[in-house]
PDB file of N, CA and C in Angstrom:
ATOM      1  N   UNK A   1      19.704 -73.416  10.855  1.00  0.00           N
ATOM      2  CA  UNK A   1      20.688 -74.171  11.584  1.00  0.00           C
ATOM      3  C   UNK A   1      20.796 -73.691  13.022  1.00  0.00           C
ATOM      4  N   UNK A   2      20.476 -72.673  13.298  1.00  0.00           N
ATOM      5  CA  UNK A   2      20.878 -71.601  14.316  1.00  0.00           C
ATOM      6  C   UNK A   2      19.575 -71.850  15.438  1.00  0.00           C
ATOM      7  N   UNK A   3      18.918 -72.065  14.755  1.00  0.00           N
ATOM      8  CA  UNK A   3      17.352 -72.347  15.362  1.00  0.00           C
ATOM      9  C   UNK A   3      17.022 -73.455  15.916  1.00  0.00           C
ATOM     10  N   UNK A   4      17.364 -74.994  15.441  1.00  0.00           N
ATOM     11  CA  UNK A   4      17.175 -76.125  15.885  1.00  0.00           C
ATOM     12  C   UNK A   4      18.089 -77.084  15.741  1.00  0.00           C
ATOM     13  N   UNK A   5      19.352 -77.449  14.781  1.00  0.00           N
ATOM     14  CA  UNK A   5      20.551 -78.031  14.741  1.00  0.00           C
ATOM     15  C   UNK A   5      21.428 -78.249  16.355  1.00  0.00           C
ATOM     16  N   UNK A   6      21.771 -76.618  16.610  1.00  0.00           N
ATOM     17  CA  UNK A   6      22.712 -75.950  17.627  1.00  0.00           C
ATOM     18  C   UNK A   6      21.953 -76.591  18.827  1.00  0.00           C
ATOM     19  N   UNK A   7      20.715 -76.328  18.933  1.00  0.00           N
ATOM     20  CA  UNK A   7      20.132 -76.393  20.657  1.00  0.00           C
ATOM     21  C   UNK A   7      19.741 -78.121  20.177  1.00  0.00           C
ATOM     22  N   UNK A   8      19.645 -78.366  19.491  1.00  0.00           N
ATOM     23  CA  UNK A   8      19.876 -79.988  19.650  1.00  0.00           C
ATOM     24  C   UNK A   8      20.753 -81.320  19.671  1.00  0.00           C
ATOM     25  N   UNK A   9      21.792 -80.438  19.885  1.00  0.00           N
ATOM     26  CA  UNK A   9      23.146 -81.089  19.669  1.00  0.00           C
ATOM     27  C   UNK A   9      23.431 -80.650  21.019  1.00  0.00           C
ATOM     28  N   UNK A  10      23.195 -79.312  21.769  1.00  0.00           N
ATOM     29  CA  UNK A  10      23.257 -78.899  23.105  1.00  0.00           C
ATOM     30  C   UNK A  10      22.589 -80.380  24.147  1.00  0.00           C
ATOM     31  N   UNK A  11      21.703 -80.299  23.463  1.00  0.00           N
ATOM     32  CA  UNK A  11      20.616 -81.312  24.629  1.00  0.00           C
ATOM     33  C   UNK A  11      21.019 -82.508  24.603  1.00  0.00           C
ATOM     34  N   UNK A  12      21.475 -83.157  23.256  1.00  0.00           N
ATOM     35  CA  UNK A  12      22.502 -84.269  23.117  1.00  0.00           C
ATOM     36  C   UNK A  12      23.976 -84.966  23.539  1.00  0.00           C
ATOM     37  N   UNK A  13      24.074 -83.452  24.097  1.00  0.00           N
ATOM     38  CA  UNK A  13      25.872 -83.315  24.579  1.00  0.00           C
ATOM     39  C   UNK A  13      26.452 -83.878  23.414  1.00  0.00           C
ATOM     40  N   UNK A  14      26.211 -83.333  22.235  1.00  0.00           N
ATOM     41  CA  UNK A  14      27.329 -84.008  21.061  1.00  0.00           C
ATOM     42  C   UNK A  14      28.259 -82.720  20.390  1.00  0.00           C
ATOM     43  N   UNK A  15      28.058 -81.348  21.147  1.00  0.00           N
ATOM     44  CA  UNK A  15      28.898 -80.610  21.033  1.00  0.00           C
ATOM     45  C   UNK A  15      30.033 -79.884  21.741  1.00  0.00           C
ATOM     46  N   UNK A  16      30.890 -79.252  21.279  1.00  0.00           N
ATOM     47  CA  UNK A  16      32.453 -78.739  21.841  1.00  0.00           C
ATOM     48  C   UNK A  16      31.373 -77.221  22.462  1.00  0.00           C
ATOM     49  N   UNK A  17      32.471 -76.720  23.381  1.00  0.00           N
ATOM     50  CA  UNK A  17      32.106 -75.231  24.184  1.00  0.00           C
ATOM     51  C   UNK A  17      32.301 -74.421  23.255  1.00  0.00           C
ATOM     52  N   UNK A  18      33.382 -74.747  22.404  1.00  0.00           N
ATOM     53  CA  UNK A  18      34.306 -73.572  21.439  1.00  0.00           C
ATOM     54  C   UNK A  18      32.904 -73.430  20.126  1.00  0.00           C
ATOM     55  N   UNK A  19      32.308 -74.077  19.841  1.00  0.00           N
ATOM     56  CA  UNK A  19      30.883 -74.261  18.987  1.00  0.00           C
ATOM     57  C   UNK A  19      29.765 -73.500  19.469  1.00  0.00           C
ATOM     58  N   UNK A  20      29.892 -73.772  21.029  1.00  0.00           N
ATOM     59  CA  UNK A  20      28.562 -73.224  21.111  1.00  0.00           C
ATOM     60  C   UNK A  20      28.741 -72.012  21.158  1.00  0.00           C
ATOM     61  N   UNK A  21      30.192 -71.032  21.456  1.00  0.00           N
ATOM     62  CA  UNK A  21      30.287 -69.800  21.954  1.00  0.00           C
ATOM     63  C   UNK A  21      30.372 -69.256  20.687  1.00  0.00           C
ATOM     64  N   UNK A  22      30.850 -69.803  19.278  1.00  0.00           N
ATOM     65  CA  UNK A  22      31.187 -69.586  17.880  1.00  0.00           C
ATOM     66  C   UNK A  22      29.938 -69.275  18.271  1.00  0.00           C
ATOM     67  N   UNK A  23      28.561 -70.057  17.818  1.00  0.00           N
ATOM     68  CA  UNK A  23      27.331 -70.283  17.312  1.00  0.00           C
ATOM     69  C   UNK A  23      26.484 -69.066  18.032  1.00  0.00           C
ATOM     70  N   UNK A  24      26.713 -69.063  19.299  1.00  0.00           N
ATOM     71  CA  UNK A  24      25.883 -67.818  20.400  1.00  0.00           C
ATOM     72  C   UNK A  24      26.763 -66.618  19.662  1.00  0.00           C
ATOM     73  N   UNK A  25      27.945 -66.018  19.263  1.00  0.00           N
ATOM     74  CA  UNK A  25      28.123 -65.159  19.107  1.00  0.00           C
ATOM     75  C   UNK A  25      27.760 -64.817  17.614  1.00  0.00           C
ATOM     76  N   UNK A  26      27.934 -65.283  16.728  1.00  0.00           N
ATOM     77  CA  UNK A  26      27.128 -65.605  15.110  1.00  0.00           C
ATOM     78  C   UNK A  26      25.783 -65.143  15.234  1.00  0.00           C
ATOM     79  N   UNK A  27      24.949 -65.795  16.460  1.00  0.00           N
ATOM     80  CA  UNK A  27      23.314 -65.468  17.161  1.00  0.00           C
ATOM     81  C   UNK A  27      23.297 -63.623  16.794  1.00  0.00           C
ATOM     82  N   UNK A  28      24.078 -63.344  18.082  1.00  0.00           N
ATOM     83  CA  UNK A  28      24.175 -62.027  18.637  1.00  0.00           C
ATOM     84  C   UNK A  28      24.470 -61.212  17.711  1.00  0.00           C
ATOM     85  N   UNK A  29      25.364 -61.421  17.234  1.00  0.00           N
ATOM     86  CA  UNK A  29      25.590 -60.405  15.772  1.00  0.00           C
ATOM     87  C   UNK A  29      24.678 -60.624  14.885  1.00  0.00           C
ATOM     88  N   UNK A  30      24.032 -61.259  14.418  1.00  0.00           N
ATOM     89  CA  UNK A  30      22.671 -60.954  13.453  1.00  0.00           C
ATOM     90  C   UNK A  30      22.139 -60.799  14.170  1.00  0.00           C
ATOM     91  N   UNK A  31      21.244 -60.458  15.549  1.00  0.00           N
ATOM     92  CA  UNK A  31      20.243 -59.989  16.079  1.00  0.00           C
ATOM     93  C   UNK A  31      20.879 -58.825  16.419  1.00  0.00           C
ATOM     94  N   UNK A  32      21.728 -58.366  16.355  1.00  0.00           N
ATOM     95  CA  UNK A  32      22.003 -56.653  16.643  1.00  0.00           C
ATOM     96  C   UNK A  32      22.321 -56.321  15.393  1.00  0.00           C
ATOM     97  N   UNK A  33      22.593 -56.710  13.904  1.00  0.00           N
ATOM     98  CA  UNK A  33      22.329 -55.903  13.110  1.00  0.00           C
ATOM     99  C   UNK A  33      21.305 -55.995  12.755  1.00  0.00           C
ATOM    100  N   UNK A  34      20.123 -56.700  12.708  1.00  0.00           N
ATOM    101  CA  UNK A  34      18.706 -56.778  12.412  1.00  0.00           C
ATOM    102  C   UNK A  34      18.142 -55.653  12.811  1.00  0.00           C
ATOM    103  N   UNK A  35      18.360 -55.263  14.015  1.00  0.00           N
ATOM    104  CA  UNK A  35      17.970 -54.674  14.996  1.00  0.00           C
ATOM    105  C   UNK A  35      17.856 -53.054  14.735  1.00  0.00           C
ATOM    106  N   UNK A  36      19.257 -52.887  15.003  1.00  0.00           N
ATOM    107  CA  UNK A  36      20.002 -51.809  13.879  1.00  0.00           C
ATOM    108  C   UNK A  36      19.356 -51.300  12.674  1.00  0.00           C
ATOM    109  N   UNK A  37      19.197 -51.960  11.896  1.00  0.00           N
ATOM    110  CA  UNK A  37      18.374 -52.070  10.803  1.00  0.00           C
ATOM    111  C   UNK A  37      17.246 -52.169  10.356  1.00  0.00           C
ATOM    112  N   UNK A  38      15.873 -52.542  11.687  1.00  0.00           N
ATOM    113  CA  UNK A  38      14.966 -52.360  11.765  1.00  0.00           C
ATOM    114  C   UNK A  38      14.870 -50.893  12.239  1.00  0.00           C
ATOM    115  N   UNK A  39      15.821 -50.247  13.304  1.00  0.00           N
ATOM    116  CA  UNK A  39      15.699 -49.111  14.011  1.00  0.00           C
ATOM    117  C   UNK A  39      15.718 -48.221  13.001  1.00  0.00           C
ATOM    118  N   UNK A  40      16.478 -48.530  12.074  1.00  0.00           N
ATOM    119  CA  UNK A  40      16.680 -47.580  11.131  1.00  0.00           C
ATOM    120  C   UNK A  40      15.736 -47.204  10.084  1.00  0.00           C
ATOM    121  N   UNK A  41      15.202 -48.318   9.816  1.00  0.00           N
ATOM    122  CA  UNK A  41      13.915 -48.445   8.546  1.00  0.00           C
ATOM    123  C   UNK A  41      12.882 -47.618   9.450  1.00  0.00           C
ATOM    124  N   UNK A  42      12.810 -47.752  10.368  1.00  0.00           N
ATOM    125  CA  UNK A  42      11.340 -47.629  11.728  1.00  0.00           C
ATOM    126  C   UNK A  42      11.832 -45.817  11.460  1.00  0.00           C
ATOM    127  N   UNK A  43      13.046 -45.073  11.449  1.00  0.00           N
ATOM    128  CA  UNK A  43      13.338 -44.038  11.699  1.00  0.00           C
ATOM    129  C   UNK A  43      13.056 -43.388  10.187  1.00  0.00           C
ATOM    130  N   UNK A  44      13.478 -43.749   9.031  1.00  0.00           N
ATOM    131  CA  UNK A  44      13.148 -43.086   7.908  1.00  0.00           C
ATOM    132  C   UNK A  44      12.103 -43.481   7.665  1.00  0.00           C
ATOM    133  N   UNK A  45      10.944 -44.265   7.361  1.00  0.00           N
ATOM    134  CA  UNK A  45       9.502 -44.438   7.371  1.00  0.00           C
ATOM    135  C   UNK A  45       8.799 -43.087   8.343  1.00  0.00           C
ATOM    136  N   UNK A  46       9.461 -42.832   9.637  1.00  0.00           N
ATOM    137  CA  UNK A  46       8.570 -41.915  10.595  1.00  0.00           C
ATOM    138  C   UNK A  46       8.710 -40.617   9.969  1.00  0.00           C
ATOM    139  N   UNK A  47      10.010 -40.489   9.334  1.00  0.00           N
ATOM    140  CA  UNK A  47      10.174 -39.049   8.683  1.00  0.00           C
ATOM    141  C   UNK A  47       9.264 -38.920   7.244  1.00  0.00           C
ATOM    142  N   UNK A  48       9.000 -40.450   6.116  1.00  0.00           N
ATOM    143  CA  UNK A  48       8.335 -39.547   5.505  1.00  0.00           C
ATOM    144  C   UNK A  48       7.003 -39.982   5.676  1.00  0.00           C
ATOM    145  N   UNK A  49       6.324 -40.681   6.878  1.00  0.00           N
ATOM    146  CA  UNK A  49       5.061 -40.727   7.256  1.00  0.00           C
ATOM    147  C   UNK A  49       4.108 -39.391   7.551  1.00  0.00           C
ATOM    148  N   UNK A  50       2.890 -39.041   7.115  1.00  0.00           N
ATOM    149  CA  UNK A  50       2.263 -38.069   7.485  1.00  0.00           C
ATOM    150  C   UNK A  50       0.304 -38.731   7.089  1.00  0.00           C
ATOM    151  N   UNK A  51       0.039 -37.873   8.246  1.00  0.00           N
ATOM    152  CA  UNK A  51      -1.564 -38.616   8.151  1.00  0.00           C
ATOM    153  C   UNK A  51      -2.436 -37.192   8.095  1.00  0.00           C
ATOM    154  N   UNK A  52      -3.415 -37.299   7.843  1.00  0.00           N
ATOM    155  CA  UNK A  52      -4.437 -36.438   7.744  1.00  0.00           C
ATOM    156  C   UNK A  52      -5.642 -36.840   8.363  1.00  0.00           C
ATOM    157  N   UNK A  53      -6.449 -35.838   8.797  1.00  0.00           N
ATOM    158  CA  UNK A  53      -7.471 -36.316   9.219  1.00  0.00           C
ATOM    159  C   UNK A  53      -7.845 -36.112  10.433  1.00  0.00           C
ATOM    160  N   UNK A  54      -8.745 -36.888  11.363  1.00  0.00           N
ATOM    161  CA  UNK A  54      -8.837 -36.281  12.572  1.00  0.00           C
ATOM    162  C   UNK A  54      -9.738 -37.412  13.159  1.00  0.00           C
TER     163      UNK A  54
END
């Protein structure tokens, strides 16, 4: 919905401001806990990663 609904209703002018700022902030908060949460997976993977070899 977030992906093609929102920015096509933008281009349509068939939406309220109070929607789009709902919808952009809904955005932002799942892309900063994703984020978060990738950082985090990326951080315990490095701790029990180990290679050998040369």
């Amino acid at each position: 919905m977030y992906t093609s609904y929102i920015p096509t209703m933008l281009l349509l002018e068939k939406t309220s401001f109070d929607l789009i700022l709902k919808n952009l902030f809904i955005s932002v908060v799942w892309l900063t806990t994703l984020c978060l949460f990738s950082v985090m997976l990326w951080k315990r993977g490095m701790k029990r990663y180990s290679a050998y070899g040369g």
